[in-house]
Protein backbone atom coordinates (compact mmCIF):
# COMPACT_ATOMS: atom_id res chain seq x y z
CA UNK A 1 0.00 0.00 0.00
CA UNK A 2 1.23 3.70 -0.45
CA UNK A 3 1.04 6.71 1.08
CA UNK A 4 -1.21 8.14 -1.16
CA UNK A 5 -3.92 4.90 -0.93
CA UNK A 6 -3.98 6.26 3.05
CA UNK A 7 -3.46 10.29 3.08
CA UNK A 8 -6.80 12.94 3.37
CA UNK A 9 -5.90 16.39 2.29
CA UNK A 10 -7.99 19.77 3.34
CA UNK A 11 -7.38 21.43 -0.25
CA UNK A 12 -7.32 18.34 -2.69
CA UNK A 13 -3.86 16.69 -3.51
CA UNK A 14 -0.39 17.85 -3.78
CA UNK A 15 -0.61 21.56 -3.58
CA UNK A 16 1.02 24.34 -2.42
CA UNK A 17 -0.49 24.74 1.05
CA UNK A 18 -2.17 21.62 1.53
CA UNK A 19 -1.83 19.54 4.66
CA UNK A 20 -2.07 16.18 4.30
CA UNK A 21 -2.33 13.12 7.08
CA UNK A 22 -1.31 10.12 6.42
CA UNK A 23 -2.29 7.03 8.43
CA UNK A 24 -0.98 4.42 10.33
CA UNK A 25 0.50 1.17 8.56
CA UNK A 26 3.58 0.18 6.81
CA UNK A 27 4.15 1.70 3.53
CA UNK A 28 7.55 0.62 1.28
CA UNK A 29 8.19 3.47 -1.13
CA UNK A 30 10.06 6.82 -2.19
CA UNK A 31 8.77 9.98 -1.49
CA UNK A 32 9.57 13.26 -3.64
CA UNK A 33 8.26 16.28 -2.72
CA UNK A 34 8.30 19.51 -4.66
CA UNK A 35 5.47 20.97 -3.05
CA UNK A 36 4.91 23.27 0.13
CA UNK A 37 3.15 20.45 1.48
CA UNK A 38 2.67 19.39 5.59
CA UNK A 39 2.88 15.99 5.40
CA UNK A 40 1.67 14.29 9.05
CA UNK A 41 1.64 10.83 10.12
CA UNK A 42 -1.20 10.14 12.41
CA UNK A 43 -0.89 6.76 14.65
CA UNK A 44 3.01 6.12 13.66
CA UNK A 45 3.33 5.33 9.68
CA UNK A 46 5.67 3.69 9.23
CA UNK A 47 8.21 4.01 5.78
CA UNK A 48 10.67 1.36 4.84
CA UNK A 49 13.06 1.07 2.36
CA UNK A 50 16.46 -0.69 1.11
CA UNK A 51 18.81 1.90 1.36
CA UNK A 52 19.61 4.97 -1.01
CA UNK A 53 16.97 8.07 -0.52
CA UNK A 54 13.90 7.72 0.96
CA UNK A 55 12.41 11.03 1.10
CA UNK A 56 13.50 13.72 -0.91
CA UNK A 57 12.37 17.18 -0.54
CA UNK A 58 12.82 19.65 -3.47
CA UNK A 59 10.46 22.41 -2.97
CA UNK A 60 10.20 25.35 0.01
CA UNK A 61 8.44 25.02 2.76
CA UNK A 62 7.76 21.36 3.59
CA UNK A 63 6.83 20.40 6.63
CA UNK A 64 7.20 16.11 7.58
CA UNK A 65 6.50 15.08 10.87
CA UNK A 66 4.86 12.38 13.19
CA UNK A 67 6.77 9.24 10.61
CA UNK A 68 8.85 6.52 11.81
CA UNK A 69 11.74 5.77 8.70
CA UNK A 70 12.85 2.78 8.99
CA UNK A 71 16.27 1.67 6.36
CA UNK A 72 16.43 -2.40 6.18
CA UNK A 73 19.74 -2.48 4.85
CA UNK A 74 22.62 -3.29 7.42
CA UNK A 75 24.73 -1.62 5.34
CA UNK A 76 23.85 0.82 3.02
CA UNK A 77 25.94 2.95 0.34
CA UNK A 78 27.23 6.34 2.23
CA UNK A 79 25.12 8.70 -0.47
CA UNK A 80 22.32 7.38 1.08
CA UNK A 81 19.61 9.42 3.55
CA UNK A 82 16.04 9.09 4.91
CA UNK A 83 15.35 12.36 4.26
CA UNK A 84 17.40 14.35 1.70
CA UNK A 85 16.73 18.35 1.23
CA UNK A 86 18.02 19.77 -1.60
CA UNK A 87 19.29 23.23 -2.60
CA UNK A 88 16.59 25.37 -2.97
CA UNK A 89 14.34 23.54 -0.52
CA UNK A 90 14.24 26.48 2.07
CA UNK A 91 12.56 26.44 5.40
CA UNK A 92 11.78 22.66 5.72
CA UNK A 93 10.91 21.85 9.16
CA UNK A 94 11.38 17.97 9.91
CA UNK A 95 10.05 17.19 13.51
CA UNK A 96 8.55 14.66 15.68
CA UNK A 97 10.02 11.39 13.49
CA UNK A 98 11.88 8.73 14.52
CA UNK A 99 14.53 7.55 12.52
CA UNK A 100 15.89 3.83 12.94
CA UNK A 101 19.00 2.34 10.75
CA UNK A 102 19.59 5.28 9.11
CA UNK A 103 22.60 6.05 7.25
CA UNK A 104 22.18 9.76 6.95
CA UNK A 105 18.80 10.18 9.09
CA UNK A 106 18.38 14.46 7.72
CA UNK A 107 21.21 15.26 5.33
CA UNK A 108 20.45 19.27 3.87
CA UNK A 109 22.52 20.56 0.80
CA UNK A 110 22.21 24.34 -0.06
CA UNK A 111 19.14 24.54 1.64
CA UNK A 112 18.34 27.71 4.23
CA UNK A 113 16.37 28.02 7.33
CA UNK A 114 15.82 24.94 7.55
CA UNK A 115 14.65 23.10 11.12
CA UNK A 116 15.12 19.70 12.49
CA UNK A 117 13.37 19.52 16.01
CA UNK A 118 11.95 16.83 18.91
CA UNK A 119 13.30 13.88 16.28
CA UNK A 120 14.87 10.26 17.71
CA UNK A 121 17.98 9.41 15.36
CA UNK A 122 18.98 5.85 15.25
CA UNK A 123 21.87 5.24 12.91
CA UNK A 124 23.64 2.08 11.85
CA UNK A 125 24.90 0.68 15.56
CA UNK A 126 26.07 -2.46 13.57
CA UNK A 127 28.71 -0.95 11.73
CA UNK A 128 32.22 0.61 13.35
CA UNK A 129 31.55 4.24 13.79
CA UNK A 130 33.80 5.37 10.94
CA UNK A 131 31.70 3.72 8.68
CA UNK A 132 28.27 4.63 9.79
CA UNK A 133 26.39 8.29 8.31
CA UNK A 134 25.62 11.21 10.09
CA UNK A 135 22.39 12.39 12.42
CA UNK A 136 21.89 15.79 10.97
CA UNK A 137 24.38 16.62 8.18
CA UNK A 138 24.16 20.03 6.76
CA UNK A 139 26.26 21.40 4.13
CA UNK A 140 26.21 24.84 2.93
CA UNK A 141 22.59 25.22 4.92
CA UNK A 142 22.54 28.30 6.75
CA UNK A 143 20.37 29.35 9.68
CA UNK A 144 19.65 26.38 10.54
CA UNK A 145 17.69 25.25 13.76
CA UNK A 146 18.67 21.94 14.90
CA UNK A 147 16.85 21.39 18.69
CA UNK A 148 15.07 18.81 21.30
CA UNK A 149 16.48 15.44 18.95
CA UNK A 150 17.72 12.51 20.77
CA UNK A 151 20.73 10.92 18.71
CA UNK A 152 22.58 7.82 18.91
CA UNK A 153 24.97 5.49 17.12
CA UNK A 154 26.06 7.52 14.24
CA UNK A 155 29.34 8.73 12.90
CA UNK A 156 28.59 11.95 14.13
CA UNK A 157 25.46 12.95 16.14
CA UNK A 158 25.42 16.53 14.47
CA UNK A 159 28.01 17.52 11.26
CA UNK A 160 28.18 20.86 10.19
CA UNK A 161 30.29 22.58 7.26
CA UNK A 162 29.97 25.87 5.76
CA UNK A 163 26.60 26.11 7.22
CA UNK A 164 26.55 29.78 9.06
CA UNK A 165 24.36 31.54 11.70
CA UNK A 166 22.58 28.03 12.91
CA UNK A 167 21.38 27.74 16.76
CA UNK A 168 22.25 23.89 17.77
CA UNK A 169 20.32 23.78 20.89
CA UNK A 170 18.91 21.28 23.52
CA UNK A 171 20.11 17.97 21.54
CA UNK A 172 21.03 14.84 23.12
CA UNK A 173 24.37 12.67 21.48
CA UNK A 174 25.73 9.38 22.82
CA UNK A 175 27.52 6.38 21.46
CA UNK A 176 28.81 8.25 18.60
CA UNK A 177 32.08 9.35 17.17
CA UNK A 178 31.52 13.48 17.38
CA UNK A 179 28.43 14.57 19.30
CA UNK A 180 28.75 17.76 17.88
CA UNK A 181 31.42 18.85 13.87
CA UNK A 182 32.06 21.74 12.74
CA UNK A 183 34.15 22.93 10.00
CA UNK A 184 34.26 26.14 8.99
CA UNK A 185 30.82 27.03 10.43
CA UNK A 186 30.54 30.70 11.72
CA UNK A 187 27.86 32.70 14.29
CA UNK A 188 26.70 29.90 15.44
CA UNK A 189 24.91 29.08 18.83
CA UNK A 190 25.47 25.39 21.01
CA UNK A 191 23.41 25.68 23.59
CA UNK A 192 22.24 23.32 26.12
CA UNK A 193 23.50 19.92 24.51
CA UNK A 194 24.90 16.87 25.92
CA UNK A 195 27.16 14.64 25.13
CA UNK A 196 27.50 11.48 26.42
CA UNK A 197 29.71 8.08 25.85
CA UNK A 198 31.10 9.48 22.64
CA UNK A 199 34.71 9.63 21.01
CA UNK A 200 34.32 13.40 21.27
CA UNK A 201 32.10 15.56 22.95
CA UNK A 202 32.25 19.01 20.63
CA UNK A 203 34.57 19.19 17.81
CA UNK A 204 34.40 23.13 16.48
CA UNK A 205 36.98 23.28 13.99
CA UNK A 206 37.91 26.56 11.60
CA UNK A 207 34.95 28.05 12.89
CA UNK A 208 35.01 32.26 14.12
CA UNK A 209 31.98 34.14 16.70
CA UNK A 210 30.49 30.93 18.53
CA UNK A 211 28.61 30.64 21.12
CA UNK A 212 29.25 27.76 23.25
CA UNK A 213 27.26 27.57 26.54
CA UNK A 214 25.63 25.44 29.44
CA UNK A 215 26.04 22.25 27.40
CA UNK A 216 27.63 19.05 29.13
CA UNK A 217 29.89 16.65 27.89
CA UNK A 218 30.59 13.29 30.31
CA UNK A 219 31.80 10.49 29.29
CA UNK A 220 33.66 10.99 26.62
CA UNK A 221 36.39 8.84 25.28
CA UNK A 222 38.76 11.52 24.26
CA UNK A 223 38.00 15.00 24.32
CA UNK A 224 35.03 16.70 26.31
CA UNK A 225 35.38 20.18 23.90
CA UNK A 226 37.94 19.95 21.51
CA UNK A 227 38.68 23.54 19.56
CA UNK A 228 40.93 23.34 16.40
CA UNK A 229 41.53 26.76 14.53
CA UNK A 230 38.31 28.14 16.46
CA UNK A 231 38.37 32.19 17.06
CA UNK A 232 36.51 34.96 18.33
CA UNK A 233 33.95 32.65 20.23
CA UNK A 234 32.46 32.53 23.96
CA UNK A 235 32.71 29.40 25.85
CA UNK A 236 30.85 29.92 28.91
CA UNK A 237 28.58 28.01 32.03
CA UNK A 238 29.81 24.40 30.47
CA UNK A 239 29.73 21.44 32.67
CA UNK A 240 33.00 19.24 31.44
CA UNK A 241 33.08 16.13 33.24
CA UNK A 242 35.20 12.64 33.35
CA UNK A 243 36.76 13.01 29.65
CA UNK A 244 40.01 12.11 29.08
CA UNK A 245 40.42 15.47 27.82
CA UNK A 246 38.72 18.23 29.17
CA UNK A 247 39.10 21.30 27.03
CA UNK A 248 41.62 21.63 24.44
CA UNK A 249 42.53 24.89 22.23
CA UNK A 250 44.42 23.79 19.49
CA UNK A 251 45.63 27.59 17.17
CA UNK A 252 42.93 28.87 18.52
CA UNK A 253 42.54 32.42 19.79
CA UNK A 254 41.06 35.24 21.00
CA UNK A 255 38.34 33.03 22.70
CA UNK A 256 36.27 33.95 26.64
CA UNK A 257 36.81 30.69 28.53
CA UNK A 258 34.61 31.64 31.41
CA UNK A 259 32.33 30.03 34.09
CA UNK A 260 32.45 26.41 33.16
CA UNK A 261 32.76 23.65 35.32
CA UNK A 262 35.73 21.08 34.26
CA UNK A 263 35.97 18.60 36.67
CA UNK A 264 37.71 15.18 36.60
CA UNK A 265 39.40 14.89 33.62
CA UNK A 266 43.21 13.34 33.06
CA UNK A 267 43.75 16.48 31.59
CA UNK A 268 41.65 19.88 32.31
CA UNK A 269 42.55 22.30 29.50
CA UNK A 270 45.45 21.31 27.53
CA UNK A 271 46.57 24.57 25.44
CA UNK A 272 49.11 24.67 22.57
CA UNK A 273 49.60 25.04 18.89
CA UNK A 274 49.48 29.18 18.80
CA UNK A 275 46.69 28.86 21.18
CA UNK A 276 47.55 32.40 23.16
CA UNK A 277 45.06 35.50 23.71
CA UNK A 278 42.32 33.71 25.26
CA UNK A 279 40.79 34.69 27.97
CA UNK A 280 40.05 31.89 30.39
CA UNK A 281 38.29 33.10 33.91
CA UNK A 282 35.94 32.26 36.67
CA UNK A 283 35.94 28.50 35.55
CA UNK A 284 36.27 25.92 38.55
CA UNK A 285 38.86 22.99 37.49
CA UNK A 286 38.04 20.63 39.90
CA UNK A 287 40.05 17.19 40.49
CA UNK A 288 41.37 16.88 37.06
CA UNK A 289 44.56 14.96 37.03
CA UNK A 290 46.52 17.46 35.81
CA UNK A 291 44.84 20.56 35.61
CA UNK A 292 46.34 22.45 33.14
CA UNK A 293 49.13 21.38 29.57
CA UNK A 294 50.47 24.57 28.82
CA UNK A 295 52.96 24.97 25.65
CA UNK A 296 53.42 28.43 24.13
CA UNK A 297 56.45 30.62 23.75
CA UNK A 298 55.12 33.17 27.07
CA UNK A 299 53.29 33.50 29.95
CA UNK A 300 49.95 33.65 30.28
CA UNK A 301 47.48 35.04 32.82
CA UNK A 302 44.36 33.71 33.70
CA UNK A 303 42.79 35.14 36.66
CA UNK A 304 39.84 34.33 38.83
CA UNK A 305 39.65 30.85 38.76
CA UNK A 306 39.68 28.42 41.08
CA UNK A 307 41.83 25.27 40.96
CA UNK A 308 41.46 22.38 43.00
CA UNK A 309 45.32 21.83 43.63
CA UNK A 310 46.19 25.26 44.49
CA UNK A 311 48.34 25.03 47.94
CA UNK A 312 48.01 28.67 48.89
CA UNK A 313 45.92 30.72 51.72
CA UNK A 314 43.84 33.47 51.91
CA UNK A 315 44.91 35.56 54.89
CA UNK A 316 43.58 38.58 54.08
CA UNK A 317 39.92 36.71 53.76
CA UNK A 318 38.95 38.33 50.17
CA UNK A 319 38.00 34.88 48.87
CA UNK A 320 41.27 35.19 46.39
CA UNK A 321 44.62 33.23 47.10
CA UNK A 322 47.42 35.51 48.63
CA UNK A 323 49.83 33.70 45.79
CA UNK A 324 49.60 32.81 42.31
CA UNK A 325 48.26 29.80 40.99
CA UNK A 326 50.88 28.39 38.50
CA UNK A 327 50.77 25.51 36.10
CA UNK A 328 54.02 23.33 35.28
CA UNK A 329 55.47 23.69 38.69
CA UNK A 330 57.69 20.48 39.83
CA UNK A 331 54.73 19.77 42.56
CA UNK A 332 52.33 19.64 39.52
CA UNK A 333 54.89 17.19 37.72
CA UNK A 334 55.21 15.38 40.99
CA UNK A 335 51.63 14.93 41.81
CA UNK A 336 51.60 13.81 38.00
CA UNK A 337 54.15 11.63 37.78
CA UNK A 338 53.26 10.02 41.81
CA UNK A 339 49.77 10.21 41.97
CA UNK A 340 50.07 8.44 45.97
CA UNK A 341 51.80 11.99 46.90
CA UNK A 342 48.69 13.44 46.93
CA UNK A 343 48.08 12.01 50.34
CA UNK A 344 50.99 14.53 50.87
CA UNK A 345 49.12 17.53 49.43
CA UNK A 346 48.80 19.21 52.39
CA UNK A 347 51.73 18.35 54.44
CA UNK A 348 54.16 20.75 55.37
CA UNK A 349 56.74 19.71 53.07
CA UNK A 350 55.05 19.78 50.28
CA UNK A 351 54.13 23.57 51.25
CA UNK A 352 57.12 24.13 51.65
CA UNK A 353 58.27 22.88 48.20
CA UNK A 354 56.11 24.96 46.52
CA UNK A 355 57.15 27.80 48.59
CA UNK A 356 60.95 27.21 47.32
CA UNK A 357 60.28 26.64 43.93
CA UNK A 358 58.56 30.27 43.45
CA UNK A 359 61.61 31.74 45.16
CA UNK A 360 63.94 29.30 43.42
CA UNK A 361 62.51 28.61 40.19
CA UNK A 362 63.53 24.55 39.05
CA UNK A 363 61.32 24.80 35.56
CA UNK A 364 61.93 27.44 33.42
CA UNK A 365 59.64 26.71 31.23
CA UNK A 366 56.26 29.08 30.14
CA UNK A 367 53.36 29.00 32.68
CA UNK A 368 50.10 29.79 33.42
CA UNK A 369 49.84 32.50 35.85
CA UNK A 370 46.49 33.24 38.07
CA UNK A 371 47.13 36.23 40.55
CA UNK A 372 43.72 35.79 41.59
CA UNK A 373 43.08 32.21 42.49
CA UNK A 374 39.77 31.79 43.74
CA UNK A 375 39.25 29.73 47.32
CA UNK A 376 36.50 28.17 46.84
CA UNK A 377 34.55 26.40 43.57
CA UNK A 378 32.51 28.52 41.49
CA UNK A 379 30.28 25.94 41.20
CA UNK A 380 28.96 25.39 44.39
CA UNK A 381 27.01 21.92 43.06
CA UNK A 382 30.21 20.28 41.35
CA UNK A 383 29.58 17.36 44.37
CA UNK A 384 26.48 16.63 43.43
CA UNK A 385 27.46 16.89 40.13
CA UNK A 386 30.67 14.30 40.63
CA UNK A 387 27.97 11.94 42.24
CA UNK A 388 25.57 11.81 39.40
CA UNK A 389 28.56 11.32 36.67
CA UNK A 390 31.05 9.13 37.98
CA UNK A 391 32.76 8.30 35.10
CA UNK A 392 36.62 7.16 34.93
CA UNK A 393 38.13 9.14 32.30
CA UNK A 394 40.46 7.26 29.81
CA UNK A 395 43.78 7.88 31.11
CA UNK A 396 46.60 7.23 27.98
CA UNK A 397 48.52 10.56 28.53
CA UNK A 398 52.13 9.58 30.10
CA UNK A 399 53.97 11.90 31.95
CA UNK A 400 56.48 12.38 29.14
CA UNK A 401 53.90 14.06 27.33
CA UNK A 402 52.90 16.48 29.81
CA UNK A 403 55.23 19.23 28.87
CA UNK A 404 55.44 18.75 25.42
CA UNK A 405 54.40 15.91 22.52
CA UNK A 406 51.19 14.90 20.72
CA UNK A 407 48.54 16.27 21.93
């Protein structure tokens, strides 16, 4: 049976403005729409096909929600898509679906304004994440709305690339490579997504004037926010949790690091690569490993925030530390290198170590400098946040590398 055998329309068939319901059952075909239909399933239809493009939308203003899509093939060629806007198909809005087996589950080319909201993304679990298609893949697309889906098992959850001035908010990514790629995407808002269980949390890569806030990444194998060649962009009230790596800048600058939580990481916020002019303040790194993998060719000051591993006092009671917080110190390499010393964190003679080293410097090597080390968390729930993701980052970073190497 088709679509058509089961669909009532308010203004006949197939034209511009009509909305037209479509009724529970199965129905195994391919859909083309050049119309500015609304297409909605009523009591779950379901569409199944063997791979390639199931629905393709070719004309403005389509509207498809309330479907389940359903690809059979375990495998599936990569050009292939359950739905498929083209250029010139502005404003579709694709919400409400569920998407199982998919390959590409909403792949847009050229298309503007488009929105993908409230949708559940399956995509192929059986294959090796390399090999499997994207969630929402949108190429040259601008101002695009992508919010509320729920995404699993893909390549990557959300893949973006020369798609400008898009708001990625309130999305949901686990078990995937990327939750979140970007290349050369610009203006764009991530707001209020989480990450989960993947390779990477938030790749934004060549990309200038983001906005990156209140999202969470936990879990991650690799990198909780990973920021290659990224400029200009504010990165602020982020929850960063049990990643190998929390945050790393790689030639990236001129960015506001400010107000996130990064908490129990290997590695907090590993900077390097040209990665200088950034502002980094008021974030709480909070029983990372190591807190901080500086390499640049200066010093570099970031002020206000508050480190777990900072050994100083606050005698004059101003809520700041009455000595600067510095990163590649020999106590940070021993704590590194010897994680039992930290039983000795607050013993005498490690105070007194650090003490010597700032009057006798050991590593001359460039550091981070905070003048203004906060005393307490700025994140007064970061235990009850610990408690409800107690994940055990991946920890393959040996001490050889802190100071230099890979990243």
């Amino acid at each position: 049976m088709s679509c058509s055998d089961k669909t009532e329309s308010k203004r006949g068939k197939g034209q511009d403005g009509d909305f037209i319901e479509v009724q529970g059952g199965e129905y195994r075909e391919r859909l083309k729409i050049k119309n500015a239909l609304h297409i909605k399933g009523v009591n779950n239809p379901v569409i199944i096909e063997n791979g390639g493009t199931i629905v393709e939308i070719t004309g403005k203003g389509v509207i498809i929600e309330g479907f389940t899509i359903r690809d059979e093939n375990p495998q599936s060629e990569l050009q292939s898509s359950a739905v498929y806007i083209s250029k010139g198909a502005d404003n579709a809005i694709i919400k409400g679906n569920q998407f199982f087996n998919a390959m590409h589950a909403v792949w847009s080319v050229g298309a503007r304004g488009i929105m993908v909201e409230n949708n559940t993304i399956e995509g192929k679990k059986n294959l090796e994440r390399n090999y499997r298609g994207n969630g929402v893949y949108l190429t040259d697309s601008h101002e695009a709305t992508i919010s509320g889906n729920k995404i699993s098992n893909c390549r990557d959850g959300m893949y973006l690339e020369v798609s400008h001035d898009g708001k990625i908010t309130g999305n949901e990514v686990k078990d995937s490579r990327y939750a979140v790629h970007t290349m050369w995407v610009d203006r764009t808002v991530f707001s209020g997504n989480r990450a989960f269980g993947n390779l990477v949390g938030f790749a934004i890569m060549y990309s200038k004037g983001s906005l990156i806030a209140d999202n969470m990444a936990a879990g991650n194998q690799t990198h909780g926010l990973l920021l290659i060649q990224a400029t200009r962009s504010q990165i602020t009230g982020n929850t960063v949790i049990g990643n190998s790596k929390g945050v790393f800048f790689y030639n990236s600058m001129l960015n506001n690091l400010a107000s996130n939580l990064i908490m129990n990481n290997s590695l907090g916020l590993h900077s390097w690569g040209g990665s200088e002019e950034n502002i980094v303040t008021n974030n709480s790194f909070v029983q990372n490993e190591a807190q901080v993998k500086f390499i640049a060719g200066k010093d570099q000051e970031w002020n206000g925030n508050y480190w777990s591993d900072y050994l100083g006092w606050d005698a004059q009671g101003d809520g700041n530390g009455d000595f600067p917080y510095e990163s590649n110190t020999v106590v940070d390499h021993i704590l590194w290198r010897y994680p039992a010393a930290k039983l000795l964190y607050a013993s005498p003679s490690m105070q007194l170590l650090w003490m010597l080293e700032k009057q006798f410097p050991i590593l001359k090597v460039p550091k981070v400098l905070d003048t203004k080390p906060a005393m307490l968390p700025k994140h007064r729930n970061w235990k009850e946040l610990m408690a409800r993701y107690p994940y055990n980052p991946v920890k393959y970073y040996g001490d050889a590398e802190k100071f230099g190497g890979a990243h």
